[in-house]
Protein backbone atom coordinates (compact mmCIF):
# COMPACT_ATOMS: atom_id res chain seq x y z
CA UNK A 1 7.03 -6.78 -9.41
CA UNK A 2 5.44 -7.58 -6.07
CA UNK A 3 7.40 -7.99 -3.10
CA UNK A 4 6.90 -10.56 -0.46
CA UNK A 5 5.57 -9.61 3.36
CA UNK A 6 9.16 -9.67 4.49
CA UNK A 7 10.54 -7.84 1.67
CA UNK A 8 7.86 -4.88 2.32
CA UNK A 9 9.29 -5.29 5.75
CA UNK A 10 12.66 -4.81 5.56
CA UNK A 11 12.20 -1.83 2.79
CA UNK A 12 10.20 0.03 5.56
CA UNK A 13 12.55 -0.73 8.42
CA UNK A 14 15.77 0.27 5.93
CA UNK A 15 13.84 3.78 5.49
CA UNK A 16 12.78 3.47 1.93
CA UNK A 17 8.83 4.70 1.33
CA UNK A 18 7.51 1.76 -1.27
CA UNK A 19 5.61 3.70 -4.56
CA UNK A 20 2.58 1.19 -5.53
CA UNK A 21 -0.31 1.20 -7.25
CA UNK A 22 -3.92 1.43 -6.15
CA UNK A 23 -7.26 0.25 -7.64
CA UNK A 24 -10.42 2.06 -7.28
CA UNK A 25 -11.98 0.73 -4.41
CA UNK A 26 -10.82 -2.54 -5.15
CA UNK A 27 -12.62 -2.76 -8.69
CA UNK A 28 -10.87 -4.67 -11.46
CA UNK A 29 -9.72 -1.86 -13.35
CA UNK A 30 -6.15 -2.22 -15.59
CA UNK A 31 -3.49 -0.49 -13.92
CA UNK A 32 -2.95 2.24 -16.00
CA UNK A 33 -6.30 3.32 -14.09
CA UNK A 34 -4.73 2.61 -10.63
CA UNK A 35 -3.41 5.58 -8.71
CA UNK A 36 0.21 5.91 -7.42
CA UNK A 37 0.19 5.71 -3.80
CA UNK A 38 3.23 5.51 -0.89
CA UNK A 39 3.57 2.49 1.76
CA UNK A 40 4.77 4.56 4.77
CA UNK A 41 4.93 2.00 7.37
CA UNK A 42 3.60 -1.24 8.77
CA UNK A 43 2.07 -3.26 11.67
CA UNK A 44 2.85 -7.18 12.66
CA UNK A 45 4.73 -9.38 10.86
CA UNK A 46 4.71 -10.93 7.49
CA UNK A 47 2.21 -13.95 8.19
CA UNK A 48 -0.62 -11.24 9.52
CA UNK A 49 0.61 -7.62 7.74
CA UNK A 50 -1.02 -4.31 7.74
CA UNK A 51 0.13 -1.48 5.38
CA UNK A 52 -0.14 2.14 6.16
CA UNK A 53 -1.09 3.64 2.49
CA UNK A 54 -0.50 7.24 2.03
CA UNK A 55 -3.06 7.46 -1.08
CA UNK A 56 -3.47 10.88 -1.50
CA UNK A 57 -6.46 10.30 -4.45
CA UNK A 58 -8.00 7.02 -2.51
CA UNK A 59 -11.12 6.71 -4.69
CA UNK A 60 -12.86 7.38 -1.28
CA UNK A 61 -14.45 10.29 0.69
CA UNK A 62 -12.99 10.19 3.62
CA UNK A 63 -9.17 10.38 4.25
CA UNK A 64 -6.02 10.07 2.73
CA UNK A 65 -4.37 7.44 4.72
CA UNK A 66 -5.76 3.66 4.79
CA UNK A 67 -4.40 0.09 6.46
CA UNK A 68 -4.50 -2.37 3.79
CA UNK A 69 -4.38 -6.21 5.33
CA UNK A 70 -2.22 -8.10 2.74
C-alpha cells in the first residue's frame, strides 16, 4: 500500500528505512519485475518531496543512490 508524503515523512524521521519497489527506468513493467529498493531519507516537505533511494540494482549505469521527486 502506498503511503502518503507525510506518512514517508514521519517513517524516516521515527528511524524506520521504507522497503519499496522500483521499475526499470520508469517502464511499465508488472511489479514482480520491479526491484526491491530502501528509502533512506528525505528532503522538503510533503507538498514538494524528494526521496533518497538506496537501489542497489537501479536499472542504470551509474550509481546506486537516486532522488526520486514524488
Amino acid at each position: 500500500m502506498p503511503l502518503s508524503p507525510l506518512a514517508m515523512i514521519k517513517q524516516i524521521d521515527a528511524g524506520r528505512t521504507v522497503i519499496a519497489g522500483s521499475p526499470p527506468s520508469g517502464m511499465r513493467y508488472p511489479p514482480e519485475f520491479w526491484s526491491t529498493c530502501l528509502i533512506i531519507g528525505y528532503s522538503g516537505g510533503p507538498d514538494l518531496l524528494t526521496l533518497i533511494v538506496n537501489d542497489p540494482f537501479s536499472f542504470r549505469e551509474t550509481g546506486s543512490r537516486l532522488l526520486r521527486r514524488v
